[in-house]
Each structure stands twice: as structure tokens, then as C-alpha cells.
Protein backbone atom coordinates (compact mmCIF):
# COMPACT_ATOMS: atom_id res chain seq x y z
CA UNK A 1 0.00 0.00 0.00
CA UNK A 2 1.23 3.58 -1.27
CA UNK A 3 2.55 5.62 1.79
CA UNK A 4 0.30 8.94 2.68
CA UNK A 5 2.38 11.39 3.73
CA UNK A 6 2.48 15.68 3.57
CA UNK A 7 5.39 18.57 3.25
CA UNK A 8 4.51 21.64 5.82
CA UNK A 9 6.40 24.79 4.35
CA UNK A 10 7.19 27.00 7.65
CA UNK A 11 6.46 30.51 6.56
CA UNK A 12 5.53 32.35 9.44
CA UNK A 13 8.76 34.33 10.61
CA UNK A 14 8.87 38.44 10.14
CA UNK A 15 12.06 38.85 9.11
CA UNK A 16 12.94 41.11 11.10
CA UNK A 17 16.94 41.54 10.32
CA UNK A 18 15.92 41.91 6.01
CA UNK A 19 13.08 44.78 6.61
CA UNK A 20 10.66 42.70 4.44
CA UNK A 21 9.18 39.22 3.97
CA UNK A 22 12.11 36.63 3.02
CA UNK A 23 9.59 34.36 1.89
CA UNK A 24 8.72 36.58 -1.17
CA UNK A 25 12.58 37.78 -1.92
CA UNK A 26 12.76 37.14 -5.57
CA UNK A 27 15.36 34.22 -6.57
CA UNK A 28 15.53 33.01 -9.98
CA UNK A 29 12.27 34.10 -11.20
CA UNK A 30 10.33 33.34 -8.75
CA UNK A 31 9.73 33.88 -4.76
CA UNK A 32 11.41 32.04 -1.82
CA UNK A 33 8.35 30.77 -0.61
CA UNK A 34 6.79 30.04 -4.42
CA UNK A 35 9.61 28.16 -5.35
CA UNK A 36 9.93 25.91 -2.48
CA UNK A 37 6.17 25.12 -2.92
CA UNK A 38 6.22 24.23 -6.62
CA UNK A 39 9.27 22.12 -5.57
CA UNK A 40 7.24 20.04 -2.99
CA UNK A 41 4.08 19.84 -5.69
CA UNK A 42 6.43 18.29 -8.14
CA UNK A 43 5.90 14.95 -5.66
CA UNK A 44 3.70 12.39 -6.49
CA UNK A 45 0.93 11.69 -4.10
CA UNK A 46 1.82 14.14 -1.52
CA UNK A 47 -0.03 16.54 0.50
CA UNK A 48 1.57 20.54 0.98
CA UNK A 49 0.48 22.38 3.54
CA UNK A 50 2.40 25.96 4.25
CA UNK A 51 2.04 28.06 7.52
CA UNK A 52 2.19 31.80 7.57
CA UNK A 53 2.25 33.98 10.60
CA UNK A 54 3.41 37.85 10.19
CA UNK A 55 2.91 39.20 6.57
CA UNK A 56 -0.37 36.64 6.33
CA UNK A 57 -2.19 38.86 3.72
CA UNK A 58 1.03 39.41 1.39
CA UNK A 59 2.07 35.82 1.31
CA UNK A 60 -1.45 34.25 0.78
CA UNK A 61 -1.38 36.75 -2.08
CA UNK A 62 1.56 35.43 -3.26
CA UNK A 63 0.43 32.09 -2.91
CA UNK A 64 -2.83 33.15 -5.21
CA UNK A 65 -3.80 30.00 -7.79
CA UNK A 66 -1.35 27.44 -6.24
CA UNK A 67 -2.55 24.30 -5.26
CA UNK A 68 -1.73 24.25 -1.45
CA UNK A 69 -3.27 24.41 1.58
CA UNK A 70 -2.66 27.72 3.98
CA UNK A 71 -2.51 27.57 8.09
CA UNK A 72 -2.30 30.90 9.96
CA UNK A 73 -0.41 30.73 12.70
CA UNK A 74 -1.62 33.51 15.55
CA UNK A 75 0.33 32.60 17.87
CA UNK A 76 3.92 32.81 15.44
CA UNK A 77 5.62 35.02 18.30
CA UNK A 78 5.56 31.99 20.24
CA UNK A 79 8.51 30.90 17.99
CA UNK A 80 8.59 27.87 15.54
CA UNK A 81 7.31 25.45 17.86
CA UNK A 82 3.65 26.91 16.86
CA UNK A 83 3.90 26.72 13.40
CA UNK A 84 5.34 23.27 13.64
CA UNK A 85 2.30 21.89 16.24
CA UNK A 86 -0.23 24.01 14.45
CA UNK A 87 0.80 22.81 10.78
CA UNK A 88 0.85 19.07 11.88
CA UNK A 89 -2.42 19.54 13.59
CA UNK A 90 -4.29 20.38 10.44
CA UNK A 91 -2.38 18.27 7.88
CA UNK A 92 -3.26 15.31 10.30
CA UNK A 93 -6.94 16.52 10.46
CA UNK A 94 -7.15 16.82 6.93
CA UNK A 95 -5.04 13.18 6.25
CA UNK A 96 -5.77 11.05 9.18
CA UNK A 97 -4.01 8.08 7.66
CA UNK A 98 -1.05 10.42 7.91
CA UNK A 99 2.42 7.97 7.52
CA UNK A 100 5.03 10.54 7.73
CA UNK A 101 5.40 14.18 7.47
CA UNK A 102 7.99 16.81 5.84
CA UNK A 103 9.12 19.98 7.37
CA UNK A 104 10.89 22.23 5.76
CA UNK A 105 11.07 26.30 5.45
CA UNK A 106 11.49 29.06 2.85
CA UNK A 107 14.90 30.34 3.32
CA UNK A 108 16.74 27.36 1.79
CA UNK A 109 16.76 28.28 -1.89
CA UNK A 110 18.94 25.11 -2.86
CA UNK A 111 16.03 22.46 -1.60
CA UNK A 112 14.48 20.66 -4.21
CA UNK A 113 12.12 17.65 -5.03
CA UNK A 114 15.17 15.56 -5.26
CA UNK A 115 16.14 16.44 -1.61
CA UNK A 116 12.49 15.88 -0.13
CA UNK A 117 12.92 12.33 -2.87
CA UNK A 118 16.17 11.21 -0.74
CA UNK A 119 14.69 11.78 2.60
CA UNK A 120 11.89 9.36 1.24
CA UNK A 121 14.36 6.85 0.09
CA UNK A 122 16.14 7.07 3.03
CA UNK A 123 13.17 6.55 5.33
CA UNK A 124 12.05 3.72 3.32
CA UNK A 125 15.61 1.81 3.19
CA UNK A 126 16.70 2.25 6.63
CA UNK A 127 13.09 2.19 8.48
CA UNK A 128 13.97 5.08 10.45
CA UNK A 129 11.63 7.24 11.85
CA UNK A 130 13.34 10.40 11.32
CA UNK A 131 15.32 11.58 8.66
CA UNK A 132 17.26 14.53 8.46
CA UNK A 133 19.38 16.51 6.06
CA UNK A 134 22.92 17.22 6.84
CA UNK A 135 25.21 19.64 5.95
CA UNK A 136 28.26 22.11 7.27
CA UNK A 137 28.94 19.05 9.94
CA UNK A 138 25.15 19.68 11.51
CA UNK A 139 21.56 17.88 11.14
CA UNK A 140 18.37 20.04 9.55
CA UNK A 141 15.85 20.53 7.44
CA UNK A 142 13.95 19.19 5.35
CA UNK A 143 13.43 16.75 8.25
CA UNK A 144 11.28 13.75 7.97
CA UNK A 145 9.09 12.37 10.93
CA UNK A 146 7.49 9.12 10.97
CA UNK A 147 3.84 9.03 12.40
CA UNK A 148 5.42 7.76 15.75
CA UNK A 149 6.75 11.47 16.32
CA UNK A 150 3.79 13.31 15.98
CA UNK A 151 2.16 13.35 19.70
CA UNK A 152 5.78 14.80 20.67
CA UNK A 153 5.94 17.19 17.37
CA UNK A 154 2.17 18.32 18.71
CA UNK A 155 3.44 19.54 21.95
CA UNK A 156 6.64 21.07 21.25
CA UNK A 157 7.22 24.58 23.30
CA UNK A 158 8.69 27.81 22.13
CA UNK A 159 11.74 28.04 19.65
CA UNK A 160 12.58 24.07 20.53
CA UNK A 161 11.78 23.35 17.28
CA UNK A 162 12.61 19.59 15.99
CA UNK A 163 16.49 19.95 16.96
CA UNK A 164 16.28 18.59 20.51
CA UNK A 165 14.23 15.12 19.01
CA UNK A 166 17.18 14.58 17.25
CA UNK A 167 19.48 14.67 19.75
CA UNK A 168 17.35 12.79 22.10
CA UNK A 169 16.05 9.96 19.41
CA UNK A 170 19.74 9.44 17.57
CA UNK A 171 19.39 5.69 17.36
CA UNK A 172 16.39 6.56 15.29
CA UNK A 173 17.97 9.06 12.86
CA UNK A 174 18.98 8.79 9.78
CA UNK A 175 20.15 11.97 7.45
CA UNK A 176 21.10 12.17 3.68
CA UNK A 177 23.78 14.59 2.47
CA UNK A 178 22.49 18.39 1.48
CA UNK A 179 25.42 20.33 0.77
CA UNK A 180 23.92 23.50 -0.34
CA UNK A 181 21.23 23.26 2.62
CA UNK A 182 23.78 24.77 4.93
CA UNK A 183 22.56 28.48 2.35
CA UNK A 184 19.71 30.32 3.87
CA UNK A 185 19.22 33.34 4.16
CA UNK A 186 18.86 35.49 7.68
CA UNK A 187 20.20 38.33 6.49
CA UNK A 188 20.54 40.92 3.46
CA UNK A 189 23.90 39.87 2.85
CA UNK A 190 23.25 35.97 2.46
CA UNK A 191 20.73 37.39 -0.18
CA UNK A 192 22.72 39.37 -1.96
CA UNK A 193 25.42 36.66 -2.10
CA UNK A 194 22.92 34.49 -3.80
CA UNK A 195 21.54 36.44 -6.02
CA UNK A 196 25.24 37.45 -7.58
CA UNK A 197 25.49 33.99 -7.76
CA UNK A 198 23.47 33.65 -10.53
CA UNK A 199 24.04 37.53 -11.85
């Protein structure tokens, strides 16, 4: 039987240290945010969910004609925790069969249906129940969690994020290499850097 699983796109940061939404800085003809979602459709059979917070209005704009579905986070302040419990709330309402879940977020402008592809293979191979990417000597995102995780992913406080499961589950883990994951962009310089990249 086919595997049901989903990709939740965490959107909801302000961006405080660029002055304006990262997820709609242009990159290659298209927006942060945009591009990661049309990466995630390109899957067969999945579900994408994305999760906004600040700048809700601009980037459901953005996301205008796109087959996805949109979460609003209210309580995004709370840091990344929320988005993460509030995402997997509704993607498991709206797929109750759930197997595993995707997270990934906007500012990686390097991840691509062949990286969300290995974490699949991965998880499939080695029976894992999380998979993670790795790069610049560190474990990341796009992260995979297997159904098992979700009661913990549900109650995660503050900016814990998935981090901490990793360290605490390790036999559990396994990662696939993502060089170029270690680029994402926090500041105006890591954007600018990328964009003469391809200037």
C-alpha cells in the first residue's frame, strides 16, 4: 500500500533583520516561498500544507492559484514550535491516515524535489523514523518524521523546534547529504550573495 504522507512549508517568521518578507525575496524568477512550494508539488501523491504567521495577507497573495493548503499561525511570536504543532495539527486533520510528514522552510533556496525524494528513500531503506538533512557538519531541514513522532511534534514549546528530538532519538535518525542546505538566508547579505550567484 502507497505511503500517505504531507510537506509543511514553515512561513511564518517576520524577518525582522531583512526589513521585508524573506519568503517573497525574488530568486531566480520566482519567490522564496513560491519556489519551495512548486518544488514540494512536483511529488507524487503528496499533500503541501504551508504556515504563515506575520505578513499573512502578502504571502497568501503570493500564494494566489497554487494548489496548497494555507494555516495561519496567531500565535507565530511563540517561535517555531507553533507553526510546527499548528501545521501538523491540520495536515493530520485533513489526512488522518497520515504515515510521515515533511518539514521544511522558505529560506533554503537550494532544496528541491530531489532532496524531499532522498529523505523518502532514506526513510524507506533504513526504516527510520526520522530523517534529516545534513550539511556544514550539523543535522536540519527538510526533516522527515514518521507518524510515531507526531504526539511529541504536537506539543513542542517555544523556539525548541525539531532539533532537541534529534538529539534525544539518535538511534532513530537517519540523514542524507544536502550540501547546499547549509545556504539560507537570515540576512541581506546571504541574499545578496545568492543572487550574484546567478548575476
Amino acid at each position: 500500500m502507497e505511503k500517505v504522507f504531507g510537506i509543511i512549508i514553515l512561513a511564518a517568521g517576520n524577518s525582522s533583520r531583512l526589513g521585508k518578507p524573506k519568503q517573497l525575496l525574488q530568486y531566480n524568477g520566482d519567490t522564496l516561498l513560491r519556489k519551495t512550494l512548486l518544488q514540494a508539488n512536483l511529488l507524487h501523491n503528496t499533500f503541501v500544507l504551508v504556515v504563515t504567521g506575520a505578513y499573512k495577507v502578502v504571502i497568501e497573495k503570493d500564494l494566489n492559484l497554487l494548489e496548497v493548503q494555507v494555516v495561519h499561525n496567531l500565535n507565530w511570536e511563540m517561535g517555531m514550535a507553533s507553526s510546527i504543532s499548528i501545521g501538523l495539527d491540520r495536515l493530520c486533520m485533513l489526512k488522518p491516515n497520515l504515515n510521515f510528514c515533511i518539514f521544511t522552510v522558505c529560506d533554503q533556496p537550494y532544496v528541491t524535489a530531489g532532496v524531499f525524494e532522498d529523505l523518502i528513500e532514506q526513510h524507506n531503506k533504513t526504516g527510520k523514523g526520522i530523517v534529516a538533512s545534513e550539511y556544514a557538519d550539523t543535522l536540519g531541514t527538510p526533516v522527515l518524521f514518521s507518524s510515531r513522532y507526531f504526539d511529541e511534534l504536537l506539543n513542542l514549546k517555544g523556539n525548541e523546534g525539531a532539533k532537541k528530538m534529534l538529539q534525544y532519538y539518535k538511534e532513530d535518525v537517519a540523514s542524507v547529504i544536502f550540501e547546499k542546505g547549509a545556504v539560507d538566508i537570515d540576512t541581506l547579505d546571504d541574499y545578496y550573495n545568492l543572487i550574484d550567484q546567478i548575476s
